[in-house]
Each structure stands twice: as structure tokens, then as C-alpha cells.
N, C-alpha and C. Protein backbone atom coordinates (compact mmCIF):
# COMPACT_ATOMS: atom_id res chain seq x y z
N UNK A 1 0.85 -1.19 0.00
CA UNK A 1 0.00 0.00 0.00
C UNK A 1 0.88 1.24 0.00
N UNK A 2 0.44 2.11 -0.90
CA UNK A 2 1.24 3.27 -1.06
C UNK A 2 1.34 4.13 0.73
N UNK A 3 2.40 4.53 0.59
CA UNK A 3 2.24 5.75 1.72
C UNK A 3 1.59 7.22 1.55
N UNK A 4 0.94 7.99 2.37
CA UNK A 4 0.01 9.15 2.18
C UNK A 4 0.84 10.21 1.86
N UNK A 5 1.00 10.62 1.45
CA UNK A 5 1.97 12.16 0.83
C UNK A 5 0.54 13.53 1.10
N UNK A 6 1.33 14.52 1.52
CA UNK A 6 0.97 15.65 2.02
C UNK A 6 1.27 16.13 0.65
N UNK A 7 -0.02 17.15 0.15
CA UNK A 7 0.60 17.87 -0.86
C UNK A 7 -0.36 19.31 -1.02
N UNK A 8 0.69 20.20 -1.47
CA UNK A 8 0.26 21.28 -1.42
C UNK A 8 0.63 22.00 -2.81
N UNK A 9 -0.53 22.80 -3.29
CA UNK A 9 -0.87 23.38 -4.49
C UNK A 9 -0.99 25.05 -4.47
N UNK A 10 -0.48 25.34 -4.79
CA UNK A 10 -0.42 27.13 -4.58
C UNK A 10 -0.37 27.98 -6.10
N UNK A 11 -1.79 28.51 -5.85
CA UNK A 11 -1.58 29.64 -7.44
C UNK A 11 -2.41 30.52 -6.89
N UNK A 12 -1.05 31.51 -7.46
CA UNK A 12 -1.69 33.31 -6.63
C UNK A 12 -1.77 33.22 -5.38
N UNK A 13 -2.90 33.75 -4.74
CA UNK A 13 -3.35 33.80 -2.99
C UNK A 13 -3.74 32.63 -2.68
N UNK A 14 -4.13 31.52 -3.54
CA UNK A 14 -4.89 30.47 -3.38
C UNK A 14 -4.04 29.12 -3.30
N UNK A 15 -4.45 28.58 -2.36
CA UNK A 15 -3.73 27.42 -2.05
C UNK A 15 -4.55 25.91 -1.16
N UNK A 16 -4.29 24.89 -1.83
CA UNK A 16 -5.27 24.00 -1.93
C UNK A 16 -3.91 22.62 -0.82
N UNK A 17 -4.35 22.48 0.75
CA UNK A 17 -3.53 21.25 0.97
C UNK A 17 -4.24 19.90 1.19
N UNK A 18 -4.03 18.86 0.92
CA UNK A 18 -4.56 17.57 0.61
C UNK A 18 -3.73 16.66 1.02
N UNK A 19 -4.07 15.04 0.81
CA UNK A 19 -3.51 13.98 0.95
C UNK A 19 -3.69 13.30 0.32
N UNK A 20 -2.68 12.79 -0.89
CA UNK A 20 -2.50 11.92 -1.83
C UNK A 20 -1.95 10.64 -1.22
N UNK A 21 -2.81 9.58 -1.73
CA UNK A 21 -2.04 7.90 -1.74
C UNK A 21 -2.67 7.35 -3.19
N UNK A 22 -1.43 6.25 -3.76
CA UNK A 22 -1.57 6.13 -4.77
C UNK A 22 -1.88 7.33 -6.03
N UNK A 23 -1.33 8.27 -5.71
CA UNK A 23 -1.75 9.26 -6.92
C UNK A 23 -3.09 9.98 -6.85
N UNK A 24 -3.98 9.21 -6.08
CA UNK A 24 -5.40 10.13 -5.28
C UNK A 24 -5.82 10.76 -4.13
N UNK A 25 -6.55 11.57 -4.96
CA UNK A 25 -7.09 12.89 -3.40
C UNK A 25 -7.58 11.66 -2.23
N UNK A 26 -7.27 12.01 -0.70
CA UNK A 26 -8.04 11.04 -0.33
C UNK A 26 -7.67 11.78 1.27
N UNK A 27 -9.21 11.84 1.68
CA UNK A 27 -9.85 12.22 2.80
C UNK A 27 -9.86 13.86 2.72
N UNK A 28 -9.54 14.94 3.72
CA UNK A 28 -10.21 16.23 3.85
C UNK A 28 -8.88 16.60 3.01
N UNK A 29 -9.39 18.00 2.08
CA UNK A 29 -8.70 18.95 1.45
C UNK A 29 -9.52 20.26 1.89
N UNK A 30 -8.40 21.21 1.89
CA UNK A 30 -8.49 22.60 2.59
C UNK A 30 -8.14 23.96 1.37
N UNK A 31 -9.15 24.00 0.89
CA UNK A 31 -8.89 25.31 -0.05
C UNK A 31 -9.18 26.77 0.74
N UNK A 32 -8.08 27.30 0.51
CA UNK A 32 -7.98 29.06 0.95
C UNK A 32 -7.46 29.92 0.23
N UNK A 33 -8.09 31.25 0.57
CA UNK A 33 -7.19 32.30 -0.02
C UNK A 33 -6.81 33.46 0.76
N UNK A 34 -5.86 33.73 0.86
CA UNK A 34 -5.32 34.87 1.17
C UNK A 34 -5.21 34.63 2.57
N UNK A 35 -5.17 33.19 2.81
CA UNK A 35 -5.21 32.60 4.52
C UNK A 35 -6.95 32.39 5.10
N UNK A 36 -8.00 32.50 4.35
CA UNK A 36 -9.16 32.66 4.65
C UNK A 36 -9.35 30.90 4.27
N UNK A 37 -11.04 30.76 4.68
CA UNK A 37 -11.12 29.52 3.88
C UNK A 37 -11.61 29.35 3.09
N UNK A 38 -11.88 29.03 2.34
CA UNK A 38 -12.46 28.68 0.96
C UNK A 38 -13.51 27.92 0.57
N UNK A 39 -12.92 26.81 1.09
CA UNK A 39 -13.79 25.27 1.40
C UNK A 39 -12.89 24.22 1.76
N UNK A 40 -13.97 23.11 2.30
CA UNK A 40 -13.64 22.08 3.12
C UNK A 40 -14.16 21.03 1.79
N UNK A 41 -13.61 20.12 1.93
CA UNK A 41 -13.83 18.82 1.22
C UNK A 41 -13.36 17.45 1.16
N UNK A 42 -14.10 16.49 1.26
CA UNK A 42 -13.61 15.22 1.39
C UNK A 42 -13.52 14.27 0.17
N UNK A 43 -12.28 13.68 0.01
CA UNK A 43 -11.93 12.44 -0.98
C UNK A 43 -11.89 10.81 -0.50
N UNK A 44 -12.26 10.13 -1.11
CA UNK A 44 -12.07 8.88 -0.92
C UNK A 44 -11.47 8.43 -2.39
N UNK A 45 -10.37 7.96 -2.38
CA UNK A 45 -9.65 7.18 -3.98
C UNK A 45 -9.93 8.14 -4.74
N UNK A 46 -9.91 9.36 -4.62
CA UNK A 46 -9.84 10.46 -5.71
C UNK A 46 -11.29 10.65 -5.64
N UNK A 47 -12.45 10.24 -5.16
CA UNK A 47 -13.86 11.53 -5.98
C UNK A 47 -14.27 12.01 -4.34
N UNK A 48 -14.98 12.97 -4.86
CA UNK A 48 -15.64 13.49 -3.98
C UNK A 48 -16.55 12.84 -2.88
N UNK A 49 -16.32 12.29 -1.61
CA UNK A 49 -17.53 11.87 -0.78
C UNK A 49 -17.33 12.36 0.31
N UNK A 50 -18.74 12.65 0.95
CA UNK A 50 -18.90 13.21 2.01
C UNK A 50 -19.33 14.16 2.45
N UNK A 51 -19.10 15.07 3.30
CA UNK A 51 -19.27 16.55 3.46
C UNK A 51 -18.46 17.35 2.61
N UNK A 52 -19.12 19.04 2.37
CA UNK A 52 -18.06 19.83 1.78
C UNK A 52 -18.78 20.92 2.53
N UNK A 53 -17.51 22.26 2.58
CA UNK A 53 -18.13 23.35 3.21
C UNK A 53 -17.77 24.12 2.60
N UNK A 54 -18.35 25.19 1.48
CA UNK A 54 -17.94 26.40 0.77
C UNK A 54 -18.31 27.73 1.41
N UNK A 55 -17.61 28.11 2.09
CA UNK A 55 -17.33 29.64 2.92
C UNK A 55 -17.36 31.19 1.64
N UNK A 56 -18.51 32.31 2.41
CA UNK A 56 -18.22 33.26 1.50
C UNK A 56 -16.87 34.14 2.21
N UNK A 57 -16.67 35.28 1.73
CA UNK A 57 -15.39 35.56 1.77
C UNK A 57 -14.99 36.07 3.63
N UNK A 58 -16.06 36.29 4.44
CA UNK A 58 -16.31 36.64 5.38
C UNK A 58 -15.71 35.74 6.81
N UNK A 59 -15.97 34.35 6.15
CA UNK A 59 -15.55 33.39 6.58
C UNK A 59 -17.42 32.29 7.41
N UNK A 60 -18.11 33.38 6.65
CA UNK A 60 -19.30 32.42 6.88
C UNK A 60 -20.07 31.13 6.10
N UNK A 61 -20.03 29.91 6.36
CA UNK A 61 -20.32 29.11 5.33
C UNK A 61 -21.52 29.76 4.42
N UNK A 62 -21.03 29.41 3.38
CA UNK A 62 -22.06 29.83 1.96
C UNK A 62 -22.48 28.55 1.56
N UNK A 63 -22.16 27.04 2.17
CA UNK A 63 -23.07 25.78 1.25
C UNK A 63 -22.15 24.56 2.04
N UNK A 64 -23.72 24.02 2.10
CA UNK A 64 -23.24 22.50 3.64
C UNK A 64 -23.79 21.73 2.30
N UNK A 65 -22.72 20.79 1.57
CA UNK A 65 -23.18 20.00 0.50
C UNK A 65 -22.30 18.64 1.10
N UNK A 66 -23.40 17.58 0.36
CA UNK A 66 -22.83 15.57 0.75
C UNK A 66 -22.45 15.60 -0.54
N UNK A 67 -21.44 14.49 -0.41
CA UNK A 67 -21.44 13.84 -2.11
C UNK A 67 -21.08 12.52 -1.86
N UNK A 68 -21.61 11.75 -3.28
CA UNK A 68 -21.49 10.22 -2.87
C UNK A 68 -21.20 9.83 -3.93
N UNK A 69 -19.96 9.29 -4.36
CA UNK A 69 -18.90 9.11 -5.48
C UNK A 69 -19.17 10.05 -6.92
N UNK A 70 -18.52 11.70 -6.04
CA UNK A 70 -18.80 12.54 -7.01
C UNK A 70 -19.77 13.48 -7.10
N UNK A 71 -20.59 12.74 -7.04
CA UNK A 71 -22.57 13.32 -7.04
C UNK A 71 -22.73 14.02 -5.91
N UNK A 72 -23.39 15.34 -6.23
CA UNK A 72 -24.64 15.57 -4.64
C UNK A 72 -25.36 14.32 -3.90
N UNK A 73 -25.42 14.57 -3.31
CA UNK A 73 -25.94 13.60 -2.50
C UNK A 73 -26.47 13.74 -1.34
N UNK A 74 -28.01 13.89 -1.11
CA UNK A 74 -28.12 14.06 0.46
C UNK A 74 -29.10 15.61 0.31
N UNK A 75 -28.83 16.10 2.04
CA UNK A 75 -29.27 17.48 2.49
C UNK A 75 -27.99 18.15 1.89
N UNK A 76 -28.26 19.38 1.03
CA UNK A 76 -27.47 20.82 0.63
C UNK A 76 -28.22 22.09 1.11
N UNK A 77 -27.32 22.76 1.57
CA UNK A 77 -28.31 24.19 2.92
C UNK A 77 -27.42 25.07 2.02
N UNK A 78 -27.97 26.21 2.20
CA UNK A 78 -27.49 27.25 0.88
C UNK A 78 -27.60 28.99 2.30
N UNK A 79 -26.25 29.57 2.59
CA UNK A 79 -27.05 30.96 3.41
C UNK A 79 -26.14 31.77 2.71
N UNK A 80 -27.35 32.85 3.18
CA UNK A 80 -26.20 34.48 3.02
C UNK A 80 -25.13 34.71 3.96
N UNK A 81 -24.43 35.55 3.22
CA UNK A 81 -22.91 36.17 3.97
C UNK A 81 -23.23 35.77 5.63
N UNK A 82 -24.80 36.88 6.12
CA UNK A 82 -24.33 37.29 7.26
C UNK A 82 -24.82 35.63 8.00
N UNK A 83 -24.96 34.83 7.31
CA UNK A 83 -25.14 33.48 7.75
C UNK A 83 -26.38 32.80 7.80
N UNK A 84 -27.83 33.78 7.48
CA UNK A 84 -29.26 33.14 7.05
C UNK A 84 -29.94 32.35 6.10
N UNK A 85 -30.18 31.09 6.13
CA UNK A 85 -30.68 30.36 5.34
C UNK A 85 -31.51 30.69 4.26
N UNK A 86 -30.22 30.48 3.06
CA UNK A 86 -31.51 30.94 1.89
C UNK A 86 -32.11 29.85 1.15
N UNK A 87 -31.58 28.79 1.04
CA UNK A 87 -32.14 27.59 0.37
C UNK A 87 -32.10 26.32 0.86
N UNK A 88 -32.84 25.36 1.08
CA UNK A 88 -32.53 23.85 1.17
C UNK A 88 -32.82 22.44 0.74
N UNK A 89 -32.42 22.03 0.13
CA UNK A 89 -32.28 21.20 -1.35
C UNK A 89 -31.85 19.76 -0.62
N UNK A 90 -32.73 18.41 -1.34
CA UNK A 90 -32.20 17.13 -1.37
C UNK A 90 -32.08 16.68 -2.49
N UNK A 91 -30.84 16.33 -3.13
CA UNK A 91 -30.29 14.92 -3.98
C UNK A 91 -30.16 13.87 -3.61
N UNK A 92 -30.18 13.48 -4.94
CA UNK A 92 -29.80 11.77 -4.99
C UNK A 92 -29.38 11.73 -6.48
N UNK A 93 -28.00 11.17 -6.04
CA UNK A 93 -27.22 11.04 -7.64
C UNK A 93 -26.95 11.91 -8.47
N UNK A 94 -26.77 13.17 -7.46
CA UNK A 94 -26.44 13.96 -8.58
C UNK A 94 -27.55 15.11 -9.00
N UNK A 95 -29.02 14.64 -8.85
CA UNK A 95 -30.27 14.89 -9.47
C UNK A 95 -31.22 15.73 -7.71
N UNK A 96 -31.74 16.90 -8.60
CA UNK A 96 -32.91 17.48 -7.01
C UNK A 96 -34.11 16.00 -6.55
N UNK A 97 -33.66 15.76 -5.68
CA UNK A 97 -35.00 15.16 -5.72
C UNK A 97 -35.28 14.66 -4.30
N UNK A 98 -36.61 15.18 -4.21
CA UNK A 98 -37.26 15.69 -2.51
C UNK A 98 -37.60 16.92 -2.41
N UNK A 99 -38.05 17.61 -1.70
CA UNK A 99 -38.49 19.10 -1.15
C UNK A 99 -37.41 19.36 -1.03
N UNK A 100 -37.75 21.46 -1.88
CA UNK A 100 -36.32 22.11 -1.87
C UNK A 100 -37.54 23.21 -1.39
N UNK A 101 -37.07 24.25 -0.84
CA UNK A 101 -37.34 25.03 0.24
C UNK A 101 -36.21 26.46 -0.11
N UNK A 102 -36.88 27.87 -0.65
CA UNK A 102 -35.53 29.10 -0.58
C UNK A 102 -36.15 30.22 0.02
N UNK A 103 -36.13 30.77 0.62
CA UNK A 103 -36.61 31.83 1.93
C UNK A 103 -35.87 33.61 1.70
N UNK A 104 -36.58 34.16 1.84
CA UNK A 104 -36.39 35.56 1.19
C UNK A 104 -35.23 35.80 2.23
N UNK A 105 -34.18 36.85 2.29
CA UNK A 105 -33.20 37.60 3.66
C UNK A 105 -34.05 37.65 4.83
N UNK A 106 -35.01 37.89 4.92
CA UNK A 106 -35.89 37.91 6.38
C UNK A 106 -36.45 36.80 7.03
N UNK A 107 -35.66 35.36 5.86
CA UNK A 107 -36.52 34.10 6.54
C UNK A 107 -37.53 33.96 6.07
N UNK A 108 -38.28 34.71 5.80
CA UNK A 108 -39.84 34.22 5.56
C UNK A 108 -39.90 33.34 3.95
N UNK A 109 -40.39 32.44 4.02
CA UNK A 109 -40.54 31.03 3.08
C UNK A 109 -40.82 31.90 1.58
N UNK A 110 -39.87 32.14 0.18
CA UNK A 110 -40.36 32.12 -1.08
C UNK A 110 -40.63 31.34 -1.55
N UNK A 111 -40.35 30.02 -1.48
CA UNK A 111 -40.99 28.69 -2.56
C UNK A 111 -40.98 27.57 -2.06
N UNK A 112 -41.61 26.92 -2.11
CA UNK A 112 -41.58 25.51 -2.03
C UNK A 112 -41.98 24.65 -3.11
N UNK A 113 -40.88 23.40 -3.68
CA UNK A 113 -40.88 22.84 -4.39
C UNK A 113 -40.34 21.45 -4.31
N UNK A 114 -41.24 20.65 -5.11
CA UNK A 114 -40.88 18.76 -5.06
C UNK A 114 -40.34 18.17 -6.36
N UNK A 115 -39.07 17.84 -6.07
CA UNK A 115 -38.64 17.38 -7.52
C UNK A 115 -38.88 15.45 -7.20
N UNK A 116 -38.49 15.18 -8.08
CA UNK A 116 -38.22 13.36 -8.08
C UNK A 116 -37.67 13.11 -9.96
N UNK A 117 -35.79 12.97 -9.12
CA UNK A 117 -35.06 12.06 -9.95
C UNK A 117 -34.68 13.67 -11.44
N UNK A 118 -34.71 14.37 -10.33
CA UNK A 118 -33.78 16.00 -11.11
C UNK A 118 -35.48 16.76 -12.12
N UNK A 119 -36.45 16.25 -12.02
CA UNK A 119 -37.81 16.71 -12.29
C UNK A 119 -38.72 17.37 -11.30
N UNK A 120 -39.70 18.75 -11.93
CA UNK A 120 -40.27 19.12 -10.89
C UNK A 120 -41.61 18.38 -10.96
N UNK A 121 -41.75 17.97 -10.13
CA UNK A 121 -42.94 16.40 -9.64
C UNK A 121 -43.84 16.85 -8.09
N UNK A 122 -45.59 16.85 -8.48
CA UNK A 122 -46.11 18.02 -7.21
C UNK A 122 -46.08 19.52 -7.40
N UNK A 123 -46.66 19.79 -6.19
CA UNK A 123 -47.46 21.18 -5.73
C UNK A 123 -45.39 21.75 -6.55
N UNK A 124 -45.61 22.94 -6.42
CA UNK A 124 -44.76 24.16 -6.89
C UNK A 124 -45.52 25.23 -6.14
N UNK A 125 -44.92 26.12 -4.66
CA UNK A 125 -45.48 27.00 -4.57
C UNK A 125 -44.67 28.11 -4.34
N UNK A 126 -45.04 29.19 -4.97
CA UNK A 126 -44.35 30.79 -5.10
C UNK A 126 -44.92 31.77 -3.94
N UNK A 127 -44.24 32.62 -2.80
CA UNK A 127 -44.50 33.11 -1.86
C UNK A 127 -44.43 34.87 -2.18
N UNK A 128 -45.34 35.55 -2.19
CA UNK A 128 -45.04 36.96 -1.96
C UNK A 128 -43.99 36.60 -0.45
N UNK A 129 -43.38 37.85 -0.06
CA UNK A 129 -42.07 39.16 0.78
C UNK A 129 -43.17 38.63 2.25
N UNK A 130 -44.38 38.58 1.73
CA UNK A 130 -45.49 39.23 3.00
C UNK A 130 -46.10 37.36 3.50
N UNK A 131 -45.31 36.40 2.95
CA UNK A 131 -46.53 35.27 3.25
C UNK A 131 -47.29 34.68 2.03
N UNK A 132 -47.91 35.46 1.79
CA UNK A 132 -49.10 35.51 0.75
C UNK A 132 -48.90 34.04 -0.10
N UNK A 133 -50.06 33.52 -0.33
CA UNK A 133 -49.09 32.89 -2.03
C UNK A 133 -49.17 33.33 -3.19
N UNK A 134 -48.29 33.51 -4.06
CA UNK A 134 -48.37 34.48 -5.14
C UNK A 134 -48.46 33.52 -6.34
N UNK A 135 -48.22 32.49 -6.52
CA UNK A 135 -48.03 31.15 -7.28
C UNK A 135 -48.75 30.10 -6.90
N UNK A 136 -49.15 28.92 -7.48
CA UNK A 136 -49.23 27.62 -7.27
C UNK A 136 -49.72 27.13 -8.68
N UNK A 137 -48.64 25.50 -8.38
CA UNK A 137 -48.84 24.88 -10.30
C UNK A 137 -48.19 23.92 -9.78
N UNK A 138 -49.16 22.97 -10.84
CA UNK A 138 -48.71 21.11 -10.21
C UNK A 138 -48.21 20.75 -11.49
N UNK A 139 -47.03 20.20 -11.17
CA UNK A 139 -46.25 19.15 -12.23
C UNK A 139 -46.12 17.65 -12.40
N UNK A 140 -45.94 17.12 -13.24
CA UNK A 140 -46.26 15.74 -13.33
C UNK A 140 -44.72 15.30 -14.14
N UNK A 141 -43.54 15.24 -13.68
CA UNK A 141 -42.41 14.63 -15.01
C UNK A 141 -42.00 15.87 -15.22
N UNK A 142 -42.08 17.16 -14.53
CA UNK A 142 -41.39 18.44 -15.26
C UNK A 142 -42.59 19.32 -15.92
N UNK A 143 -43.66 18.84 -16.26
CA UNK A 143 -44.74 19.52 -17.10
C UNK A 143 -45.65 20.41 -15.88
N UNK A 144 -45.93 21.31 -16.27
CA UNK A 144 -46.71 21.98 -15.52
C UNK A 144 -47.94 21.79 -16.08
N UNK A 145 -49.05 21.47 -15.16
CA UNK A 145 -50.02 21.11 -15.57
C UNK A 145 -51.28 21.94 -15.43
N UNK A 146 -52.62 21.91 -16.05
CA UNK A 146 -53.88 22.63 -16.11
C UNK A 146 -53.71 22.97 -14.18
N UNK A 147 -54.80 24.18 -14.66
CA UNK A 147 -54.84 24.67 -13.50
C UNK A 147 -53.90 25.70 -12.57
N UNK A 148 -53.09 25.95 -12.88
CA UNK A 148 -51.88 26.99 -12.42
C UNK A 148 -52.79 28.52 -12.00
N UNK A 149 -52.00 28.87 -10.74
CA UNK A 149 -53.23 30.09 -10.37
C UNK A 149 -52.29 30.70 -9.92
N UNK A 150 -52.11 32.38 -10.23
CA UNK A 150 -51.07 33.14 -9.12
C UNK A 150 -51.68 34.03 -8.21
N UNK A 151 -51.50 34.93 -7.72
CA UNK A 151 -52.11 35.41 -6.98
C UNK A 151 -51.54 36.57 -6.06
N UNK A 152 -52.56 37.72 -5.75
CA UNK A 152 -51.79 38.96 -5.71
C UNK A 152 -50.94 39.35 -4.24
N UNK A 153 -51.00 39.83 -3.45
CA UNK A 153 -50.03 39.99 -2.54
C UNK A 153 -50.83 40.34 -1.32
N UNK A 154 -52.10 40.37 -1.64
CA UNK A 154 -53.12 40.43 -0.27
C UNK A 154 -54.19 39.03 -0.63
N UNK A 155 -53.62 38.24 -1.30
CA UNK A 155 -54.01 36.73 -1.21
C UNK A 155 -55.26 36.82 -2.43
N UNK A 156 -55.71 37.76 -3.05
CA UNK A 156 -56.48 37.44 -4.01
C UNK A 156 -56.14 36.58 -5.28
N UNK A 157 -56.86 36.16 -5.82
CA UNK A 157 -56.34 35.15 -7.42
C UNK A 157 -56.04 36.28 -8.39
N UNK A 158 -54.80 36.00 -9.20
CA UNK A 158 -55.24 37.34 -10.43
C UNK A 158 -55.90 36.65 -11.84
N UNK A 159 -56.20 37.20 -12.64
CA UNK A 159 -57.36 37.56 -13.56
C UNK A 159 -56.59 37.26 -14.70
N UNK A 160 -56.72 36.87 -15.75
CA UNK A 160 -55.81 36.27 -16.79
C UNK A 160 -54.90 37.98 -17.14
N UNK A 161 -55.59 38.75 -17.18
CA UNK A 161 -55.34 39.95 -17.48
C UNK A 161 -54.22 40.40 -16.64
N UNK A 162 -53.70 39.67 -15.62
CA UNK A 162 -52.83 40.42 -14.88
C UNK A 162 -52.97 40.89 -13.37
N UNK A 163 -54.73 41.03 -13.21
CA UNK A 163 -54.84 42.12 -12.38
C UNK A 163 -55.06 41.61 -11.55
N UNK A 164 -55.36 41.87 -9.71
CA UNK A 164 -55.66 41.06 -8.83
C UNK A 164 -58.00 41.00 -9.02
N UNK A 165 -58.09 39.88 -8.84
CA UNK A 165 -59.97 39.74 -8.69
C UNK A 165 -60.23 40.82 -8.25
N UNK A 166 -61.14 41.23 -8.68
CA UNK A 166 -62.46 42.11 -7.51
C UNK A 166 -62.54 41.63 -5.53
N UNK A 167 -62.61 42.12 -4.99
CA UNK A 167 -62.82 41.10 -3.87
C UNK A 167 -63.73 40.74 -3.32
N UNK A 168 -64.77 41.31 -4.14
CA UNK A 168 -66.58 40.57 -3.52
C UNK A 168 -65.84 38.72 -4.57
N UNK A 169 -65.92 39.55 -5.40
CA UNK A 169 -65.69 37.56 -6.50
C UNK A 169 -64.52 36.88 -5.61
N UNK A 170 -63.40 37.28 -5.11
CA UNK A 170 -62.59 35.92 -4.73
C UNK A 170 -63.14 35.56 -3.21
N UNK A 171 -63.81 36.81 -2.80
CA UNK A 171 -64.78 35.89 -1.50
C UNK A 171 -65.48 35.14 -1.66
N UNK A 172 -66.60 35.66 -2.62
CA UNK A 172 -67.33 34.55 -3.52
C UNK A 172 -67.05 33.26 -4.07
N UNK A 173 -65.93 32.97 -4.40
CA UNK A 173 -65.34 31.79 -4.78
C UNK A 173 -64.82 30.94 -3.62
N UNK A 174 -63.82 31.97 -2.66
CA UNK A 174 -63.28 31.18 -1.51
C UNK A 174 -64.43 30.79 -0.68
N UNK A 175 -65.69 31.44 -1.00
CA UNK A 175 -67.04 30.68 0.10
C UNK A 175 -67.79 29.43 -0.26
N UNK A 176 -67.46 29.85 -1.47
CA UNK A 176 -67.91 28.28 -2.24
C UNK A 176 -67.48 27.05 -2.45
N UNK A 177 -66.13 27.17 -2.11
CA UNK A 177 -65.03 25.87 -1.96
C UNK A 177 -65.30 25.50 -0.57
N UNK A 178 -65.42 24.07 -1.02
CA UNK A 178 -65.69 22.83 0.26
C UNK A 178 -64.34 23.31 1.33
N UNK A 179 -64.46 23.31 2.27
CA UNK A 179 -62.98 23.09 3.48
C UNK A 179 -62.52 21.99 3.12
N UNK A 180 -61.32 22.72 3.60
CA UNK A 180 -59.78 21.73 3.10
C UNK A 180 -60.17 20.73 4.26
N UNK A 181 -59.60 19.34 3.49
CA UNK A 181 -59.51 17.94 4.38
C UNK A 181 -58.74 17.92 5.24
């Protein structure tokens, strides 16, 4: 069995240290610049598995990503600089698939969405700043299907035209729909 060699890679400010056996990346590598970090990452026989941590320049992680020979893989969490969750995403193989979830700077929920196997599959829903839902459209394989409704920012439906309903009519309508199960 080969012995592990320390090796270090340097271009410009940037400098990448690792552990080679047999000629492959293998276990944590440490990319930085300018002495900051960069990212964290793990090798097994040269590909990517495991955790990785990509830092914005601040030194706050910018992306908690798995990988599993190579591929995404797993829970990926996505924040801003000052460290607030803006997105959160499941793969498999490489491909979105599961509830992904991205939240405006204030936290409050913009979308929610269901992929299966890198397709958007299920509800799709779009959030006004305020809550509201401003979107909703069901997919089947990526296709968006009949029925897609958006909707204005004080929760009314809008009007093919653009505009938000009247609000005697979307009371009218919301009184006429059976309660949710």
C-alpha cells in the first residue's frame, strides 16, 4: 500500500492542501485564499464523498453540500454572507430530488418545491415578501399542468389579465369551496 503524501498546491493567494495515496485525493482537502477559507472537502480514492463546506469571503459558510462518489448527495443548505438560510435542497445522484425550500433575507418562506429524480414532480409553490401565495402549479415529469393560479399579494387570485380579482368575487369563490380535508 502506497504511503500518504501531504501535498500542497499554490496559485496566486490560493492554495489548496490535501492527501495523496496512490496518486489520489483522499480524505479532507483545505482550499484558501489569502489565509481565509475557501472550502472544506472530502476524498475517498480520488472523488468526492462526504461533506463539503464552501465559505463566502467573510468566513461564513455559503453551502453545507454531501457527495457520494462525485454526485450531490443528500441534504445541501445554501445561506447568506451574514449566515441566514436561503435555500434547502435534497439529492440523490447527482439529481434534485425531494423538497427544496428558498426563503427571502428575512426568513420568511419564497418557494416551495418537489422534484423526483432531477424533475419538478407536485405542488410548486411561489410566496409573496409578506406570506401571501403568489403562485401555485402542479407538475407531473417536469410539465406543468392545467390549473396553475397566481395570486396577488393580499391573497387574491389574479385575472388572466394580470390584475388582482375584484374582492366581492374571490370571496365569492373562496365561500364556495368545500374546506380543506
Amino acid at each position: 500500500m502506497d504511503k500518504p503524501a501531504k501535498v500542497e498546491v499554490v496559485s496566486g493567494d490560493s492554495q489548496l492542501n490535501a492527501t495523496l495515496i496512490g496518486g489520489q485525493l483522499e480524505g479532507p482537502a483545505r482550499v484558501t485564499e489569502s489565509g481565509r477559507p475557501q472550502a472544506v472537502l472530502s476524498y475517498s480514492q480520488g472523488t468526492l464523498e462526504g461533506p463539503m463546506v464552501i465559505y463566502h469571503p467573510n468566513g461564513q459558510p455559503s453551502a453545507r453540500l454531501n457527495f457520494r462518489k462525485d454526485k450531490l448527495d443528500g441534504q445541501a443548505v445554501f445561506h447568506n454572507p451574514q449566515g441566514a438560510l436561503i435555500r434547502e435542497a435534497q439529492y440523490r445522484a447527482g439529481l434534485l430530488h425531494g423538497q427544496v425550500l428558498s426563503y427571502f433575507e428575512d426568513g420568511t418562506l419564497a418557494s416551495r418545491e418537489h422534484y423526483q429524480q432531477g424533475q419538478l414532480q407536485g405542488l410548486y409553490q411561489r410566496f409573496h415578501g409578506n406570506g401571501q401565495l403568489a403562485a401555485r402549479i402542479e407538475y407531473d415529469k417536469g410539465q406543468p399542468q392545467d390549473g396553475a393560479q397566481s395570486y396577488a399579494a393580499d391573497g387574491r387570485p389574479l385575472e388572466e389579465s394580470g390584475k388582482p380579482m375584484a374582492r366581492w368575487k374571490a370571496w365569492w369563490l373562496k365561500w364556495r369551496q368545500p374546506p380543506d380535508a
